[in-house]
PDB file of N, CA and C in Angstrom:
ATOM      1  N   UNK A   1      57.286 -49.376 -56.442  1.00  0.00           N
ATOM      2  CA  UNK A   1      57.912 -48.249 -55.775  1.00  0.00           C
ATOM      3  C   UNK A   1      59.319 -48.084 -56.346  1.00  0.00           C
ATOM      4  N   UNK A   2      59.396 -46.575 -56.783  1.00  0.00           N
ATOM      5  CA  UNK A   2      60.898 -46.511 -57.392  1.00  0.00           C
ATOM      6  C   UNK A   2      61.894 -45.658 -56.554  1.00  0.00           C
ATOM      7  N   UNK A   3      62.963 -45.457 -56.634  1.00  0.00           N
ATOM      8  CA  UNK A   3      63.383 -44.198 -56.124  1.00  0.00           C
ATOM      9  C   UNK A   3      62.750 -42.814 -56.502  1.00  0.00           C
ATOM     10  N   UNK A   4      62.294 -42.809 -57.567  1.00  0.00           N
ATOM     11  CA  UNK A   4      62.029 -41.252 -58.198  1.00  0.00           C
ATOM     12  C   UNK A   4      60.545 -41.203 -57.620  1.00  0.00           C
ATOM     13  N   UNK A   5      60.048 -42.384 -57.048  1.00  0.00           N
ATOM     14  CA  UNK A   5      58.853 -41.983 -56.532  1.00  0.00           C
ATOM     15  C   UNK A   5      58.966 -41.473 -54.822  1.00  0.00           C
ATOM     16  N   UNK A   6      60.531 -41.737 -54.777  1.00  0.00           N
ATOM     17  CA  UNK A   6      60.111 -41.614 -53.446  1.00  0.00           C
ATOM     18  C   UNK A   6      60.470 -40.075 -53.352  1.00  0.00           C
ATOM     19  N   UNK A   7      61.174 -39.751 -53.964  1.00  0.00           N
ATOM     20  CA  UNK A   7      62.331 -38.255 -53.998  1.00  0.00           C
ATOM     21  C   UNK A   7      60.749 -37.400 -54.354  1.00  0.00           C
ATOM     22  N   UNK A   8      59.740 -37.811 -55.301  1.00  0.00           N
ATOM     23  CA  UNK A   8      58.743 -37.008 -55.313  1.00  0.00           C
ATOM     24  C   UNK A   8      57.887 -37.487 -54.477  1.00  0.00           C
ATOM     25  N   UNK A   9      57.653 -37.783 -53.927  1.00  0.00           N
ATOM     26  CA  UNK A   9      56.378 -37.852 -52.410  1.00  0.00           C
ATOM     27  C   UNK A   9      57.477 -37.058 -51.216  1.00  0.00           C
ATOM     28  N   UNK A  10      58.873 -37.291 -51.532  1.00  0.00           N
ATOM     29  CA  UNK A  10      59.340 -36.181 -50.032  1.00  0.00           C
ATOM     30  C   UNK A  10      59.261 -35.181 -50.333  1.00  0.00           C
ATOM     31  N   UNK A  11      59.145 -34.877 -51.598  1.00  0.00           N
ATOM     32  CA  UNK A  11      59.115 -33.036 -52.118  1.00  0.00           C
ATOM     33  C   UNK A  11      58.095 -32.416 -52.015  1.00  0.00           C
ATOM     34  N   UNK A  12      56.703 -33.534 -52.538  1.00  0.00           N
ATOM     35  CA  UNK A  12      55.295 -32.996 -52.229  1.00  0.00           C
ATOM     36  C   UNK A  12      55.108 -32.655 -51.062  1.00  0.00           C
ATOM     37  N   UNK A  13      55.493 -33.023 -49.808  1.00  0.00           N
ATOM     38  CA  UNK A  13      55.726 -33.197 -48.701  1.00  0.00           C
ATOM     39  C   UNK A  13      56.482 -31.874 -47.953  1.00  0.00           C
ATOM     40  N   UNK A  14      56.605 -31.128 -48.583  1.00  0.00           N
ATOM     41  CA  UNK A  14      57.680 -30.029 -48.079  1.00  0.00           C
ATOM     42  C   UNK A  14      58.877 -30.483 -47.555  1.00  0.00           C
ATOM     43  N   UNK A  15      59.486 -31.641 -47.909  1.00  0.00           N
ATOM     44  CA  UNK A  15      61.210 -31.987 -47.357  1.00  0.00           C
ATOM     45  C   UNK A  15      62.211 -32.014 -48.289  1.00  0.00           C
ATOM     46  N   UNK A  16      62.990 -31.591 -47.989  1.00  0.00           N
ATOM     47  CA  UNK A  16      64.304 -31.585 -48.632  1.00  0.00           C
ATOM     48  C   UNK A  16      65.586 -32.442 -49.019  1.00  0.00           C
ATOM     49  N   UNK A  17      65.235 -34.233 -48.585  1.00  0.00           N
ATOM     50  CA  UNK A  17      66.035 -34.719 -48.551  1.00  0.00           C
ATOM     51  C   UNK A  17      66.614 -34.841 -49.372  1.00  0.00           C
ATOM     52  N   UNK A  18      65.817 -35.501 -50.519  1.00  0.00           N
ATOM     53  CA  UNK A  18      66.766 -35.529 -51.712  1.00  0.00           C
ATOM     54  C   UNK A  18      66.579 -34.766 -53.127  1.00  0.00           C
ATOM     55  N   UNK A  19      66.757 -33.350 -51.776  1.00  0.00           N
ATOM     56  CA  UNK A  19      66.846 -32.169 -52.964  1.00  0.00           C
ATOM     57  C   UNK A  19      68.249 -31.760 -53.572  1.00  0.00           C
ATOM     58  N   UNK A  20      68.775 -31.734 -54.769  1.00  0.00           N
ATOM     59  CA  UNK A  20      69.981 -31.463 -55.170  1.00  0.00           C
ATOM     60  C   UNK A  20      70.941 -30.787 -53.843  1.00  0.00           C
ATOM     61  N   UNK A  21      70.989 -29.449 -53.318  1.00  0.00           N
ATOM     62  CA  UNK A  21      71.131 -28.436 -52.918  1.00  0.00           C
ATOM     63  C   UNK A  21      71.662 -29.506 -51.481  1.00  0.00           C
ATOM     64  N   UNK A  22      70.809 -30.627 -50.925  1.00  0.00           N
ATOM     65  CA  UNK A  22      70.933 -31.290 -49.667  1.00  0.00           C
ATOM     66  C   UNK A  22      71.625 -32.557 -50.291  1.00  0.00           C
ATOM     67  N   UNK A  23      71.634 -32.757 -51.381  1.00  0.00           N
ATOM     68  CA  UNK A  23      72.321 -34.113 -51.615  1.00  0.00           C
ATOM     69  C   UNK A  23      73.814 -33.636 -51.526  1.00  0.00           C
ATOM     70  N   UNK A  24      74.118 -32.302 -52.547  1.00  0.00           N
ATOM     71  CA  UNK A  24      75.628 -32.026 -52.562  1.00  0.00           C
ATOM     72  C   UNK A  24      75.701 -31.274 -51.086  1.00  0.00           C
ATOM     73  N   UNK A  25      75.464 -30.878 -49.815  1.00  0.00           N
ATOM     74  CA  UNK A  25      75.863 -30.321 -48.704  1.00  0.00           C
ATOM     75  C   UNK A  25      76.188 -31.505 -47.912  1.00  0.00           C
ATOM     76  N   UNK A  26      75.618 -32.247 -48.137  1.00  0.00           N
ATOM     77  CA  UNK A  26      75.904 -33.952 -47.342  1.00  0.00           C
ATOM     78  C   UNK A  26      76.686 -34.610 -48.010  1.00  0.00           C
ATOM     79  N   UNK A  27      76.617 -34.619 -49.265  1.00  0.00           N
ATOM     80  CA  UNK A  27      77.906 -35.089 -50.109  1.00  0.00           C
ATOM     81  C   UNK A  27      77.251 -36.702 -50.241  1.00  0.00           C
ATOM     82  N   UNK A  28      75.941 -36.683 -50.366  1.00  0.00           N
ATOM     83  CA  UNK A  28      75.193 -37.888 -50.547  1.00  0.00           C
ATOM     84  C   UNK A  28      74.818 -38.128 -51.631  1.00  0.00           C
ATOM     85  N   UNK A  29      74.450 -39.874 -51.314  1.00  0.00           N
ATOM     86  CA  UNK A  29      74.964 -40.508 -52.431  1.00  0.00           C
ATOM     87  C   UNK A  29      73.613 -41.726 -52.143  1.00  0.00           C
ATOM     88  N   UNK A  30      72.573 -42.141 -53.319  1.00  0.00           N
ATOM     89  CA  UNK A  30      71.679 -42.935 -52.926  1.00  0.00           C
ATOM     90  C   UNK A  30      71.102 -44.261 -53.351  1.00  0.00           C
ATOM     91  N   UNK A  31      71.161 -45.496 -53.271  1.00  0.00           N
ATOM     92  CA  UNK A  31      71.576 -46.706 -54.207  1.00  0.00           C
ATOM     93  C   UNK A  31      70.004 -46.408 -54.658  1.00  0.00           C
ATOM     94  N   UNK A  32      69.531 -47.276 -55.879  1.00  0.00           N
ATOM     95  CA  UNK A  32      68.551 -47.510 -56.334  1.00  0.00           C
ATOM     96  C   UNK A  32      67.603 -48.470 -56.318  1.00  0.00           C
ATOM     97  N   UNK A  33      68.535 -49.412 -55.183  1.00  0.00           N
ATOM     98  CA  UNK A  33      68.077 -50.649 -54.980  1.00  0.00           C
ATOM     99  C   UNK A  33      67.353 -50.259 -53.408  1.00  0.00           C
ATOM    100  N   UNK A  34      66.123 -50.694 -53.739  1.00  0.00           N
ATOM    101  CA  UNK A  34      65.029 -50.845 -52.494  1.00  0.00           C
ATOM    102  C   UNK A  34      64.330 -51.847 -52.104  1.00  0.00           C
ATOM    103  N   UNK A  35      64.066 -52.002 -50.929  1.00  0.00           N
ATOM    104  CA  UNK A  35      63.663 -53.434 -50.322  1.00  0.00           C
ATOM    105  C   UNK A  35      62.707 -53.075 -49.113  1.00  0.00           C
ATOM    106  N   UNK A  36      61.882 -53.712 -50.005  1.00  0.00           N
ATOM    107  CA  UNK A  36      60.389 -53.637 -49.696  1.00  0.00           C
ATOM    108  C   UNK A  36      59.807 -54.681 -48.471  1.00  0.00           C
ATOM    109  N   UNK A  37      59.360 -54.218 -47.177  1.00  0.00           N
ATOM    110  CA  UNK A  37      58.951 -55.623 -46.548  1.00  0.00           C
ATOM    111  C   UNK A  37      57.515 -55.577 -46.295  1.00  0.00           C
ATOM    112  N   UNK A  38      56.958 -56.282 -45.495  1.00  0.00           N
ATOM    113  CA  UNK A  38      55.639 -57.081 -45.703  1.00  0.00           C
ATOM    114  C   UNK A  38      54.494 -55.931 -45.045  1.00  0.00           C
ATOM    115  N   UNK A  39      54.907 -55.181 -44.317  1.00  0.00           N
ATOM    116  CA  UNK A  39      54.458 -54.367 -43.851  1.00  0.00           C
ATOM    117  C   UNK A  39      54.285 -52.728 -44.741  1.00  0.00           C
ATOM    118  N   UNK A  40      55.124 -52.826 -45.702  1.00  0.00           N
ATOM    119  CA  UNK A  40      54.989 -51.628 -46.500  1.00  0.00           C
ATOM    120  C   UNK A  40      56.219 -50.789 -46.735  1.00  0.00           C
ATOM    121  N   UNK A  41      56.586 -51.070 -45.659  1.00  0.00           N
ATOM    122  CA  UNK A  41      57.864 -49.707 -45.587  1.00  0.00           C
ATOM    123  C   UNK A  41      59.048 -50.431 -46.157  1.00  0.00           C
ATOM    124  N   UNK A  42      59.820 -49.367 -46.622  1.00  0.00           N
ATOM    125  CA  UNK A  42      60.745 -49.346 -48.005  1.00  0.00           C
ATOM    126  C   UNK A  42      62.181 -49.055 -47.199  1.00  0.00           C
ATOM    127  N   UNK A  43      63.339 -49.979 -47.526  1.00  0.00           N
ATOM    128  CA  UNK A  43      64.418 -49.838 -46.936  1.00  0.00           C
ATOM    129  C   UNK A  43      65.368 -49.033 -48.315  1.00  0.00           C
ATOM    130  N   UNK A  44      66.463 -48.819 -47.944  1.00  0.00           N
ATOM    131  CA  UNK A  44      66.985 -48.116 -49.008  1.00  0.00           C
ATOM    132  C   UNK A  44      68.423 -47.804 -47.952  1.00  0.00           C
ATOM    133  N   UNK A  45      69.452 -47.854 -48.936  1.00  0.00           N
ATOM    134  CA  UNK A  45      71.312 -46.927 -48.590  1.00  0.00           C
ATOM    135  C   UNK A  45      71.423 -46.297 -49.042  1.00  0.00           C
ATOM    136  N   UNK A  46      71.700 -45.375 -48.007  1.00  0.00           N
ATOM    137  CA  UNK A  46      72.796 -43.936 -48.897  1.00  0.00           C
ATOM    138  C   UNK A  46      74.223 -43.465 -47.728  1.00  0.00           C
ATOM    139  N   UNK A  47      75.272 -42.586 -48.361  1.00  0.00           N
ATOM    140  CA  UNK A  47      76.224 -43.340 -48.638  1.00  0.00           C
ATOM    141  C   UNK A  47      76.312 -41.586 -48.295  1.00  0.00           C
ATOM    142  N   UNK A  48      76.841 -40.434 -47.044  1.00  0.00           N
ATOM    143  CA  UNK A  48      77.721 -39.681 -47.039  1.00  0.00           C
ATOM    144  C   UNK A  48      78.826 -39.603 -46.658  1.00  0.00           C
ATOM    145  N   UNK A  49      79.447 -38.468 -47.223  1.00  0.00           N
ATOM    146  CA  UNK A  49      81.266 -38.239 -46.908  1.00  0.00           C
ATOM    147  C   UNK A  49      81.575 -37.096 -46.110  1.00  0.00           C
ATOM    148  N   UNK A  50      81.953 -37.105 -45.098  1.00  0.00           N
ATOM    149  CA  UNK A  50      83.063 -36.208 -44.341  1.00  0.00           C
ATOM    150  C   UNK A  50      83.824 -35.726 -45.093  1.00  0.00           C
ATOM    151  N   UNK A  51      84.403 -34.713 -45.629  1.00  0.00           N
ATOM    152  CA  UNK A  51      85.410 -33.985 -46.172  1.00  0.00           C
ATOM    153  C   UNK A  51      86.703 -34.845 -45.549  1.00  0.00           C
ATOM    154  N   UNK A  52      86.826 -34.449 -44.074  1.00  0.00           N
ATOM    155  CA  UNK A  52      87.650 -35.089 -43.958  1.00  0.00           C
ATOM    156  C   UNK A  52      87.999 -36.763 -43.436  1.00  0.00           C
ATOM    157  N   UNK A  53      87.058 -37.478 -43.904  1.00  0.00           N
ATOM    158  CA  UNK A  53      86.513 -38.888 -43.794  1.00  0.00           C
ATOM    159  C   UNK A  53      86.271 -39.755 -44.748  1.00  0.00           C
ATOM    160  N   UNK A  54      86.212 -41.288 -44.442  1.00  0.00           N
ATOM    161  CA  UNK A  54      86.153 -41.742 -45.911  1.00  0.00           C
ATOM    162  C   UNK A  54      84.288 -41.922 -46.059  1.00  0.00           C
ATOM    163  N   UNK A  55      83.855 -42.141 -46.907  1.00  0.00           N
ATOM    164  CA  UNK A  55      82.188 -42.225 -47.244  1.00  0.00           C
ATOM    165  C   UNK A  55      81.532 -43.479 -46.622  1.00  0.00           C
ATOM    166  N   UNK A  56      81.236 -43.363 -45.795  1.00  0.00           N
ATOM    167  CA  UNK A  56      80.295 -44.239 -44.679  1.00  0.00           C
ATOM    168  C   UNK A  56      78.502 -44.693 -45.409  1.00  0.00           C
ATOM    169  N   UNK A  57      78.180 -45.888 -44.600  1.00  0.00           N
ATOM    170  CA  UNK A  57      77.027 -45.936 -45.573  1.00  0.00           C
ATOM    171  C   UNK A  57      76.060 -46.390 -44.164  1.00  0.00           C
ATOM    172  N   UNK A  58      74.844 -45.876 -44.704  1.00  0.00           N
ATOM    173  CA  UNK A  58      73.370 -45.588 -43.442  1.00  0.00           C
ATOM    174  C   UNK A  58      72.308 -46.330 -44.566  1.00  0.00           C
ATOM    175  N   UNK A  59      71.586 -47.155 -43.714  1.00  0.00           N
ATOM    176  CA  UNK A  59      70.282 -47.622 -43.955  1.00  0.00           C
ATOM    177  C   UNK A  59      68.721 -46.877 -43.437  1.00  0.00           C
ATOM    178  N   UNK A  60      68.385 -46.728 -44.526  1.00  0.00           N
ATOM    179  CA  UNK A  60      67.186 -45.791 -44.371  1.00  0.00           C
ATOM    180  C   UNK A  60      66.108 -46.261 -44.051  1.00  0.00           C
ATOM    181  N   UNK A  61      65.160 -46.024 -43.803  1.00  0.00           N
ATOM    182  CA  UNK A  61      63.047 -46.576 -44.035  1.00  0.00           C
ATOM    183  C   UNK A  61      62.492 -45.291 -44.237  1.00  0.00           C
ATOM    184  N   UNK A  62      61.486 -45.417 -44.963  1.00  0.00           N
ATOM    185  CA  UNK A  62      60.310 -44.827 -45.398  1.00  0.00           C
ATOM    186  C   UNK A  62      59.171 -45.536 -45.253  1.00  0.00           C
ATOM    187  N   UNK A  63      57.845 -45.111 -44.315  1.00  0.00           N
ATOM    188  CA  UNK A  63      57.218 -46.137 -43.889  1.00  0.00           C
ATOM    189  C   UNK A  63      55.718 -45.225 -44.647  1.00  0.00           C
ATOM    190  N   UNK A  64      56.290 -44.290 -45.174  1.00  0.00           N
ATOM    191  CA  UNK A  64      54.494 -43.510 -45.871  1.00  0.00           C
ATOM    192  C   UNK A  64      55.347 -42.883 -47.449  1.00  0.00           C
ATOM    193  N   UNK A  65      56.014 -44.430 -47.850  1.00  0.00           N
ATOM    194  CA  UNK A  65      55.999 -43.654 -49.315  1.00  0.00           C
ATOM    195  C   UNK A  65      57.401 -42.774 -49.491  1.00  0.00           C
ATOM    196  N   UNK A  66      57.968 -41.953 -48.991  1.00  0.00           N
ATOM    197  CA  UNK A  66      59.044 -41.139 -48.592  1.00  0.00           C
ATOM    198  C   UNK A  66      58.718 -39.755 -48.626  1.00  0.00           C
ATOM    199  N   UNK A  67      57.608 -39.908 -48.149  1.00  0.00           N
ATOM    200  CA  UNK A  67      57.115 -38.621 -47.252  1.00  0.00           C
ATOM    201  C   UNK A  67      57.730 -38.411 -46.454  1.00  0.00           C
ATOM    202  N   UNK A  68      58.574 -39.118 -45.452  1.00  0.00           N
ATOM    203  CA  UNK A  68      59.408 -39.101 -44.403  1.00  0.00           C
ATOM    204  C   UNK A  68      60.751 -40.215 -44.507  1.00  0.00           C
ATOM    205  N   UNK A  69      61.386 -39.731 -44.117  1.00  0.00           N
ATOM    206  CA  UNK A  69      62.918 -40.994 -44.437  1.00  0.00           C
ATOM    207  C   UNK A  69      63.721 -41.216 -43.067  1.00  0.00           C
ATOM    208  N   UNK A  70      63.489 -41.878 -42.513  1.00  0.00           N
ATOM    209  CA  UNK A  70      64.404 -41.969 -40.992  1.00  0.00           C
ATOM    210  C   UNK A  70      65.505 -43.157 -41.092  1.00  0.00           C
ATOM    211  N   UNK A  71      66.562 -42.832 -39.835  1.00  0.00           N
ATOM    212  CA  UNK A  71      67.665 -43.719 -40.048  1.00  0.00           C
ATOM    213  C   UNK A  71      67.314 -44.762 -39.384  1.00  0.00           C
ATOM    214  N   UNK A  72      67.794 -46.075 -39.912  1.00  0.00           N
ATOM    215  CA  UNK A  72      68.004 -47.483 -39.404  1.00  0.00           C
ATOM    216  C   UNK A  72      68.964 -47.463 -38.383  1.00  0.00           C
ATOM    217  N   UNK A  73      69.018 -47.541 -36.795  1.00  0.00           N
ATOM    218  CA  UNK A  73      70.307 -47.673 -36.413  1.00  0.00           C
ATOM    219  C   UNK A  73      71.055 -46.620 -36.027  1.00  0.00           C
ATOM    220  N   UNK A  74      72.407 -46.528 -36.329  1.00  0.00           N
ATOM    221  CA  UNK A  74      73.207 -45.554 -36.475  1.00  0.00           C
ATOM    222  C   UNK A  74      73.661 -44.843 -38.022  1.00  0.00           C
ATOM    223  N   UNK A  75      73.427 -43.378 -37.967  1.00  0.00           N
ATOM    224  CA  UNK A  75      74.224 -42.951 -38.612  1.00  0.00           C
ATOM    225  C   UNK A  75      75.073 -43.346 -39.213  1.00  0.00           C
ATOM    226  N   UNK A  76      75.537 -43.496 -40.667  1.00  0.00           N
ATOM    227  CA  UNK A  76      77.016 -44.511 -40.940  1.00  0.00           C
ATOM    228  C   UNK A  76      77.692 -45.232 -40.050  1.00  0.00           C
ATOM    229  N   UNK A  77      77.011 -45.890 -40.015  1.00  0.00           N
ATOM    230  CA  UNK A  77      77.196 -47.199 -39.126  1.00  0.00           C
ATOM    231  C   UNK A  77      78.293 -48.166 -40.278  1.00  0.00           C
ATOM    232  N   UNK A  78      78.060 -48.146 -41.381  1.00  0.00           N
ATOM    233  CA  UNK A  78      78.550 -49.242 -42.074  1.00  0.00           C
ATOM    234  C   UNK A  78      79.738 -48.740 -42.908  1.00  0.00           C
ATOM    235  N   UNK A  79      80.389 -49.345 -43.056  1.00  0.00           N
ATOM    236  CA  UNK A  79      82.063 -48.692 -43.699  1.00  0.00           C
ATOM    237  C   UNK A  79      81.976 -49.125 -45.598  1.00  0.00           C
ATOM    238  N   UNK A  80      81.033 -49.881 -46.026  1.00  0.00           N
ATOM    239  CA  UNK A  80      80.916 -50.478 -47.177  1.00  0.00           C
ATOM    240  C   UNK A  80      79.453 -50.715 -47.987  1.00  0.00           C
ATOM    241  N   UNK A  81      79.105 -50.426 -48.846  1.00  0.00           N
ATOM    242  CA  UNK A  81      77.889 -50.547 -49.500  1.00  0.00           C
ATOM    243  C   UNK A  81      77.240 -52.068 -49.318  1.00  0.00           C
ATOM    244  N   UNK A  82      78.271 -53.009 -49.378  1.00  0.00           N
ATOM    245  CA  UNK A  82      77.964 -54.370 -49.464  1.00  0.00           C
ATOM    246  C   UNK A  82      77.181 -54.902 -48.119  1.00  0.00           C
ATOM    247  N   UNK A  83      77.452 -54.574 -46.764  1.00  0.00           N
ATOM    248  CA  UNK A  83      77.080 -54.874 -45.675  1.00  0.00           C
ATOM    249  C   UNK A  83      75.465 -53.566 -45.233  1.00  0.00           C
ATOM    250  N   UNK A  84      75.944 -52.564 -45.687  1.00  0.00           N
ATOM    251  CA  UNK A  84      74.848 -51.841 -45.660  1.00  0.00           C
ATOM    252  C   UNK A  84      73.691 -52.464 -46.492  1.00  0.00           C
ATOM    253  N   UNK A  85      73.609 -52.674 -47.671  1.00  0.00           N
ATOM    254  CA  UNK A  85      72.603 -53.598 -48.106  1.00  0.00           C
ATOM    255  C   UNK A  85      72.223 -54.918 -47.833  1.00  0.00           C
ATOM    256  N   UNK A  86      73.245 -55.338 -47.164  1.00  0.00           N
ATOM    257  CA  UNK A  86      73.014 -56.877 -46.610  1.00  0.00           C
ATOM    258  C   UNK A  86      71.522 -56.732 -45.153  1.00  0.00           C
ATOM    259  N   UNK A  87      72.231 -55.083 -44.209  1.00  0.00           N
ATOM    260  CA  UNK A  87      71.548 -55.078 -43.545  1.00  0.00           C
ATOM    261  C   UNK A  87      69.912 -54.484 -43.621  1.00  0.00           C
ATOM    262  N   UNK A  88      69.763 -53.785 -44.421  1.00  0.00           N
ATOM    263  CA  UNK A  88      68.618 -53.052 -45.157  1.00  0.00           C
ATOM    264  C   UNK A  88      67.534 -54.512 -45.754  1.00  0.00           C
ATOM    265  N   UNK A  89      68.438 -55.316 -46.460  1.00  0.00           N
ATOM    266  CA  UNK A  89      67.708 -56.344 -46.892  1.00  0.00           C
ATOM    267  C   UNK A  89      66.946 -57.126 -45.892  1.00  0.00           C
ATOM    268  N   UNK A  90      67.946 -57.500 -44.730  1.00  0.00           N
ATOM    269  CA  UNK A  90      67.781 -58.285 -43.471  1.00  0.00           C
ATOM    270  C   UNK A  90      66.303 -57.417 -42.816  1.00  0.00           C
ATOM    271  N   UNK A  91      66.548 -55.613 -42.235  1.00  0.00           N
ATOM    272  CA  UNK A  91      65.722 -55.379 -41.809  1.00  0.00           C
ATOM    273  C   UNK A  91      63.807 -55.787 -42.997  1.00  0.00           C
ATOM    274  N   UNK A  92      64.404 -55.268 -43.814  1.00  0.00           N
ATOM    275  CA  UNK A  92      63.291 -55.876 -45.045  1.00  0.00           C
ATOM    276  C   UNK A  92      62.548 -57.118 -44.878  1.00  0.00           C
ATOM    277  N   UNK A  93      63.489 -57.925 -44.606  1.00  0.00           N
ATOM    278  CA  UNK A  93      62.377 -59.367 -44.131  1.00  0.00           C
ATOM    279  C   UNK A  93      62.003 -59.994 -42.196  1.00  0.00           C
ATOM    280  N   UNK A  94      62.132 -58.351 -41.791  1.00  0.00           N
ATOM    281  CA  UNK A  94      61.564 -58.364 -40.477  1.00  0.00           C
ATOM    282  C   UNK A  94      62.703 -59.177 -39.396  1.00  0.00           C
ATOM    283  N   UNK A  95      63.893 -59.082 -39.584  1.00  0.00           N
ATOM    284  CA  UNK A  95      64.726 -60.075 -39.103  1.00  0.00           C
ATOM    285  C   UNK A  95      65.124 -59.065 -37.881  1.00  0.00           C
TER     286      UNK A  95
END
């Protein structure tokens, strides 16, 4: 499972997430690193900015491929890429 597979199963899909047009209106930003747990579903960070805010980072799942992408948690919950992947990883091994 890659990222580019997932950006095309949400498109086949009729969604827009990570369609150009929705990446720059969110001002999002999406690591490449994914973490896979035992059950199937695919964790993943991405990383938007408030204009007037600094760039906050959200942990994702995709549990059919990224046909669908829902948030982990809260909304930018995390102030740093480093802890956002710490937690993505964590949810990844069912913790």
């Amino acid at each position: 499972m890659t990222l580019d597979t997932l950006k095309a199963n949400n498109a086949a899909n009729g969604h827009y997430w990570f369609s150009p047009d929705t990446m720059r209106f969110f001002r999002r930003r999406v690591s490449e690193r994914l973490y896979r747990a035992a059950d199937g579903a695919v964790y993943f960070v991405s990383s938007e900015r408030n204009p007037l805010a600094a760039r906050r980072y959200t942990v994702r799942v995709t549990r059919d491929a990224g046909a669908t992408i829902d948030t982990v948690g809260q909304f930018q919950s995390y102030s740093n890429a480093r802890t956002a992947h710490a937690a993505a990883r964590h949810f990844a091994r069912g913790k």
